[in-house]
N, C-alpha and C. Protein backbone atom coordinates (compact mmCIF):
# COMPACT_ATOMS: atom_id res chain seq x y z
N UNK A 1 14.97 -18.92 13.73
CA UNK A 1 15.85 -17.78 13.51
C UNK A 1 15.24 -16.55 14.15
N UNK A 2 15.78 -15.40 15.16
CA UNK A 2 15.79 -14.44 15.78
C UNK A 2 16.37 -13.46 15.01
N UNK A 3 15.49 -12.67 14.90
CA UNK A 3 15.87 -11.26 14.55
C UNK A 3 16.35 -10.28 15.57
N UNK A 4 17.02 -9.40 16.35
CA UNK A 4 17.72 -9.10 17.32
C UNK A 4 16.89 -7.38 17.16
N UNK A 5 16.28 -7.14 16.00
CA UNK A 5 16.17 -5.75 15.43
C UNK A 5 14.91 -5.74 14.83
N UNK A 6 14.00 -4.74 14.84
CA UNK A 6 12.62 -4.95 13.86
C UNK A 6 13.18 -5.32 12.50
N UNK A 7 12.28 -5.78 11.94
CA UNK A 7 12.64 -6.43 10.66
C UNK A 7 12.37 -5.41 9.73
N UNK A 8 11.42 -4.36 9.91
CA UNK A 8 10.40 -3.17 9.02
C UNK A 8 11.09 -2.41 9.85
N UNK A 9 12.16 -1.48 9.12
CA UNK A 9 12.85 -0.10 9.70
C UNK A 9 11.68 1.04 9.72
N UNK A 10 12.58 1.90 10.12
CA UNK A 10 11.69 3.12 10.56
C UNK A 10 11.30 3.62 9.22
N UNK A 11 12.28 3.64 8.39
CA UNK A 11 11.84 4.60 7.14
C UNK A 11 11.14 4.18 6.57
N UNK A 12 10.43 2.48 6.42
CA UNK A 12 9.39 1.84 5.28
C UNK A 12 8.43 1.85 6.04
N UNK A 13 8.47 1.96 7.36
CA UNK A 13 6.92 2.29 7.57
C UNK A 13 6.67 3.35 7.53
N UNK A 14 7.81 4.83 7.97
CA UNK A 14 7.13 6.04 7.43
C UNK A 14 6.84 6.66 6.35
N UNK A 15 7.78 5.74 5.85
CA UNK A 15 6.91 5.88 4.22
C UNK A 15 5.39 5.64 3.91
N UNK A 16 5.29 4.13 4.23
CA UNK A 16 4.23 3.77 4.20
C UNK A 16 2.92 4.26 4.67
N UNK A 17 3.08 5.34 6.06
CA UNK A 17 2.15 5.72 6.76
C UNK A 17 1.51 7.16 5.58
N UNK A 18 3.23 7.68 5.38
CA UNK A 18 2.92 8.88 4.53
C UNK A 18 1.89 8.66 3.46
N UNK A 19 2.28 7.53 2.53
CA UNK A 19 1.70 7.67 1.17
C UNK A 19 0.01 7.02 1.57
N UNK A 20 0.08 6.70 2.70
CA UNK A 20 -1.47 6.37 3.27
C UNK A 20 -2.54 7.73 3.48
N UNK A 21 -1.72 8.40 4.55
CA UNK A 21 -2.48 9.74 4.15
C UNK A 21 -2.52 10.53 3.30
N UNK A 22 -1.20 10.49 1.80
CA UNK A 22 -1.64 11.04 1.22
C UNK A 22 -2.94 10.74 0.02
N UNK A 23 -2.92 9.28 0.03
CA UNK A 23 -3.87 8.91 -0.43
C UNK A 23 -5.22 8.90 -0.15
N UNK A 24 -5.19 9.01 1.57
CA UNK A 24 -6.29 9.34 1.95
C UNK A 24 -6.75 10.57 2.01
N UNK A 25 -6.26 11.65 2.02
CA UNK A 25 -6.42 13.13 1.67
C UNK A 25 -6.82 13.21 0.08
N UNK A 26 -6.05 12.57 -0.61
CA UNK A 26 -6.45 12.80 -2.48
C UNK A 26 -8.03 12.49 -2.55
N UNK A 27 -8.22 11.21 -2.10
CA UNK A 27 -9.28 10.62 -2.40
C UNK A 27 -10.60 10.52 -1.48
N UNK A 28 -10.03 11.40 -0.14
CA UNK A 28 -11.36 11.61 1.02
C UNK A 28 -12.54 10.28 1.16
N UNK A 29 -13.76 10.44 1.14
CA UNK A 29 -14.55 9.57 1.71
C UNK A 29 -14.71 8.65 0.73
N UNK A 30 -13.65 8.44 -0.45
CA UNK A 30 -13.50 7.31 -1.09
C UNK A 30 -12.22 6.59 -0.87
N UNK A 31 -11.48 6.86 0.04
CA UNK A 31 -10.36 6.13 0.16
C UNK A 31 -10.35 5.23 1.52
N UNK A 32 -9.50 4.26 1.08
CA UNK A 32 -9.48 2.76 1.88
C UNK A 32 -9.84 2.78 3.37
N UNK A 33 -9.92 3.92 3.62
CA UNK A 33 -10.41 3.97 5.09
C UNK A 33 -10.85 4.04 5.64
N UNK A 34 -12.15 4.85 4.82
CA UNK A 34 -13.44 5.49 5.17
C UNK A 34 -14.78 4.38 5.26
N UNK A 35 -15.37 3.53 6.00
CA UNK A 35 -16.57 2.74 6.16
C UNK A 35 -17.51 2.73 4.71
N UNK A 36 -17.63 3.93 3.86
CA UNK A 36 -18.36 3.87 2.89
C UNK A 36 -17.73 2.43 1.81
N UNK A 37 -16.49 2.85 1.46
CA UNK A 37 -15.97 2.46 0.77
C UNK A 37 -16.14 0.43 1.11
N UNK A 38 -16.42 -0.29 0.17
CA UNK A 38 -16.76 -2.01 0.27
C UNK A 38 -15.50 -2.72 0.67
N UNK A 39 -15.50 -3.54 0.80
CA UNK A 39 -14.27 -4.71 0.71
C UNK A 39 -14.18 -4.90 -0.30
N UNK A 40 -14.82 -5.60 -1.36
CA UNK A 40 -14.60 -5.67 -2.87
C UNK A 40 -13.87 -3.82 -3.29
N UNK A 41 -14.73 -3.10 -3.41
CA UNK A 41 -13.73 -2.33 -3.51
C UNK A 41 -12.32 -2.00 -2.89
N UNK A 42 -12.21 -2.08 -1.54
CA UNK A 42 -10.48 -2.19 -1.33
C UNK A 42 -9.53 -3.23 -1.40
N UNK A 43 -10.44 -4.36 -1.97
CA UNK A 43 -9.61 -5.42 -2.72
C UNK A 43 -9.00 -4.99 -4.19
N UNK A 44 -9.60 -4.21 -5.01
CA UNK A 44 -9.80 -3.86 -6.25
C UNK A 44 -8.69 -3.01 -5.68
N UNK A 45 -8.60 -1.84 -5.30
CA UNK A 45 -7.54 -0.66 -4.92
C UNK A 45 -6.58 -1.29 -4.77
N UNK A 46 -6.39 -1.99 -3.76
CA UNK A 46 -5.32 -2.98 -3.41
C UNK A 46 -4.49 -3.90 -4.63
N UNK A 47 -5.21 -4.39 -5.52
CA UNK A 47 -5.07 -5.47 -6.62
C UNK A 47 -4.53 -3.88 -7.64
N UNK A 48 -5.10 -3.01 -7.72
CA UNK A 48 -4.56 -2.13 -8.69
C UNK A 48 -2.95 -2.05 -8.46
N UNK A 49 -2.80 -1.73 -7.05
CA UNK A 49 -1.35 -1.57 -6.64
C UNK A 49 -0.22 -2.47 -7.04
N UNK A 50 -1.07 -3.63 -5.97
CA UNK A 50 -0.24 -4.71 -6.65
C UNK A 50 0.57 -4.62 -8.42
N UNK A 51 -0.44 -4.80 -9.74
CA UNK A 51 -0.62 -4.56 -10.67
C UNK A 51 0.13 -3.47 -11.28
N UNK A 52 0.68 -2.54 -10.40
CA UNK A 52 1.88 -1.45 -10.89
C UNK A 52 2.72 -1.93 -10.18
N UNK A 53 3.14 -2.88 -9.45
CA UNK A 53 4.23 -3.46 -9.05
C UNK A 53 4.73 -4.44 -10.27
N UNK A 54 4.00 -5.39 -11.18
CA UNK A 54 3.88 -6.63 -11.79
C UNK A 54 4.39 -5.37 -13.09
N UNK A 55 3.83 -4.44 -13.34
CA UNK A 55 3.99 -3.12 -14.27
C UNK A 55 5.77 -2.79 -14.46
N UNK A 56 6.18 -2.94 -13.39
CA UNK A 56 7.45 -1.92 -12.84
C UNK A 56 8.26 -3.43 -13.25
N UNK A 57 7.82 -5.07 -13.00
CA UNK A 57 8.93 -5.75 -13.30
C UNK A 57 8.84 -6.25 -14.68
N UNK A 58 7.24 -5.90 -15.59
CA UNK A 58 7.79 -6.46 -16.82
C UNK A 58 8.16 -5.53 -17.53
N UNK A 59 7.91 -4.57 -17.34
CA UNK A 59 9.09 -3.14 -18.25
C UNK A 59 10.62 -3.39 -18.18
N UNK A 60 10.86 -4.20 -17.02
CA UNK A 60 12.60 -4.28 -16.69
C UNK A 60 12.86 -4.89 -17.55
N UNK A 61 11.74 -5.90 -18.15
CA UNK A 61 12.46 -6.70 -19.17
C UNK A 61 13.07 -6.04 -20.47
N UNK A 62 12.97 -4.85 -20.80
CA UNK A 62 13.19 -3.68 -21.88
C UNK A 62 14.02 -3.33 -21.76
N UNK A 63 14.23 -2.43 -19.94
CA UNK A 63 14.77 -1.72 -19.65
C UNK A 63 15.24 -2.48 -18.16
N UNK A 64 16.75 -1.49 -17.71
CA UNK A 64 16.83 -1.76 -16.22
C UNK A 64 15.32 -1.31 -15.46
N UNK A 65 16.02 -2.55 -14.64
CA UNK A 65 14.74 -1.82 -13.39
C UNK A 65 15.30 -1.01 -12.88
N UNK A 66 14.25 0.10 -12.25
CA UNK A 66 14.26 0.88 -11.53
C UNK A 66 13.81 0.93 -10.26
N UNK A 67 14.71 0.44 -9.23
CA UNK A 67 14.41 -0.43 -7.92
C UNK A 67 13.64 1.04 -7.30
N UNK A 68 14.51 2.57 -7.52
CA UNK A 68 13.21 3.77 -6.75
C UNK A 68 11.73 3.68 -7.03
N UNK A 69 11.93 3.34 -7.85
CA UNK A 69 10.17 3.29 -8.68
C UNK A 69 9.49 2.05 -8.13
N UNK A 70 10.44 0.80 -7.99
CA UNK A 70 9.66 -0.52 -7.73
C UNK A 70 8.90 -0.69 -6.00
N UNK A 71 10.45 0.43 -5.27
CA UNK A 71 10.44 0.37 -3.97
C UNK A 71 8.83 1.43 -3.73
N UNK A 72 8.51 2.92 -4.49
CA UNK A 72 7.40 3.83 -4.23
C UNK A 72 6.35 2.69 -4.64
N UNK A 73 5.93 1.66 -5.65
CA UNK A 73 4.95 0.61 -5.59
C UNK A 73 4.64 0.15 -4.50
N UNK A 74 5.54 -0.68 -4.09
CA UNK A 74 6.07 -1.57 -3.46
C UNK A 74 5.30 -0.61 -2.05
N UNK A 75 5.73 0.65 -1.81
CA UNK A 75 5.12 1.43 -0.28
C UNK A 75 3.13 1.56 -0.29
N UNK A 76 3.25 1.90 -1.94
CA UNK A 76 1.90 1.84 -2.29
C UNK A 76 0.95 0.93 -2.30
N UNK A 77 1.43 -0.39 -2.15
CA UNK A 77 0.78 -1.49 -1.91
C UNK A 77 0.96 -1.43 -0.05
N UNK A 78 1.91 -1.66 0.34
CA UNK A 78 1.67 -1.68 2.16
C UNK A 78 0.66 -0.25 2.62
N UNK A 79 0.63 0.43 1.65
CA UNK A 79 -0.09 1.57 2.89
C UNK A 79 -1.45 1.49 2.32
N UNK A 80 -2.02 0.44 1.34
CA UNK A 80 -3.26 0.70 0.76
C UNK A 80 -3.90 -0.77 1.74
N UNK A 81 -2.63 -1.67 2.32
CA UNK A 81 -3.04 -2.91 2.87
C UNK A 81 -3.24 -2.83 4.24
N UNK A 82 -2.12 -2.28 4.57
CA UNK A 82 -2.49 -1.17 5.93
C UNK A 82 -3.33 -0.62 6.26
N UNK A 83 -3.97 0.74 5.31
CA UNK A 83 -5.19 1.30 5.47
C UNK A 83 -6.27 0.52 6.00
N UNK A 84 -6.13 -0.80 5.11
CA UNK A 84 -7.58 -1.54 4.80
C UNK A 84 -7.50 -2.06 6.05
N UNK A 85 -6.78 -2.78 6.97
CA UNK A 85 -6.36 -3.75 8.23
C UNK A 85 -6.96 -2.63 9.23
N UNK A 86 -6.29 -0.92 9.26
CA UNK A 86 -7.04 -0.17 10.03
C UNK A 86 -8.18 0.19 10.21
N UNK A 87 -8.59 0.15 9.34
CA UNK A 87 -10.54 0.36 9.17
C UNK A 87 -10.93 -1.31 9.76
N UNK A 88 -10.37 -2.06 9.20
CA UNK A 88 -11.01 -3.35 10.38
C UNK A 88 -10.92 -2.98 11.18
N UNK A 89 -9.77 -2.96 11.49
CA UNK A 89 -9.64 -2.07 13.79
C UNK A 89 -10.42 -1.07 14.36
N UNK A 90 -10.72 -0.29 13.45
CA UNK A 90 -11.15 0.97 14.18
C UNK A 90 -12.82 0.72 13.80
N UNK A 91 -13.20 0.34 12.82
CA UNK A 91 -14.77 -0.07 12.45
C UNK A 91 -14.91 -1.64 12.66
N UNK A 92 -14.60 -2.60 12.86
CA UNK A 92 -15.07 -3.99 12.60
C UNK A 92 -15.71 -3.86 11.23
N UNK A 93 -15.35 -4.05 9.99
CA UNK A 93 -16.22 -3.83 9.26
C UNK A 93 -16.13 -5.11 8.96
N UNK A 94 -17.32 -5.31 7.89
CA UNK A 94 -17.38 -6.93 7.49
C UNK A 94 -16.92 -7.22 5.80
């Protein structure tokens, strides 16, 4: 099967890029990008995200979901996975 069109529109990755720097601005030479920071630790960051995603679907069980809220997770996990993939690129880190 051919996709004719990117599959990742413009707006989820600029989302995604956004909430990357803003995370990386909040949290400076502790955030996912910076060489200091471990792999175990941006596994852990990463797994947190995840973890407010898993957050956002067992509350639905209460309540409707709230697909705005699931979708800002949902960006928060790609730009914390992202981050981490760029610091491989730009550092080789191990």
């Amino acid at each position: 099967m051919t996709v004719s069109r990117s599959l990742l529109q413009a707006r989820v990755l600029i989302d995604a890029e956004d909430e990357a720097a803003r995370a990386h601005a909040k949290h400076g030479a502790h955030s996912m990008y910076y060489g200091g920071t471990s792999n175990d630790r941006r596994c852990s960051i990463l797994t947190e995200e995840v973890g407010e995603v898993a957050k956002e679907l067992n509350e639905a069980a209460y309540a409707a979901l709230d697909l705005r809220r699931l979708r800002a997770e949902l960006i928060q996990v790609a730009a914390m996975a992202l981050t981490w993939a760029q610091a491989i690129d730009d550092r080789e880190i191990q």
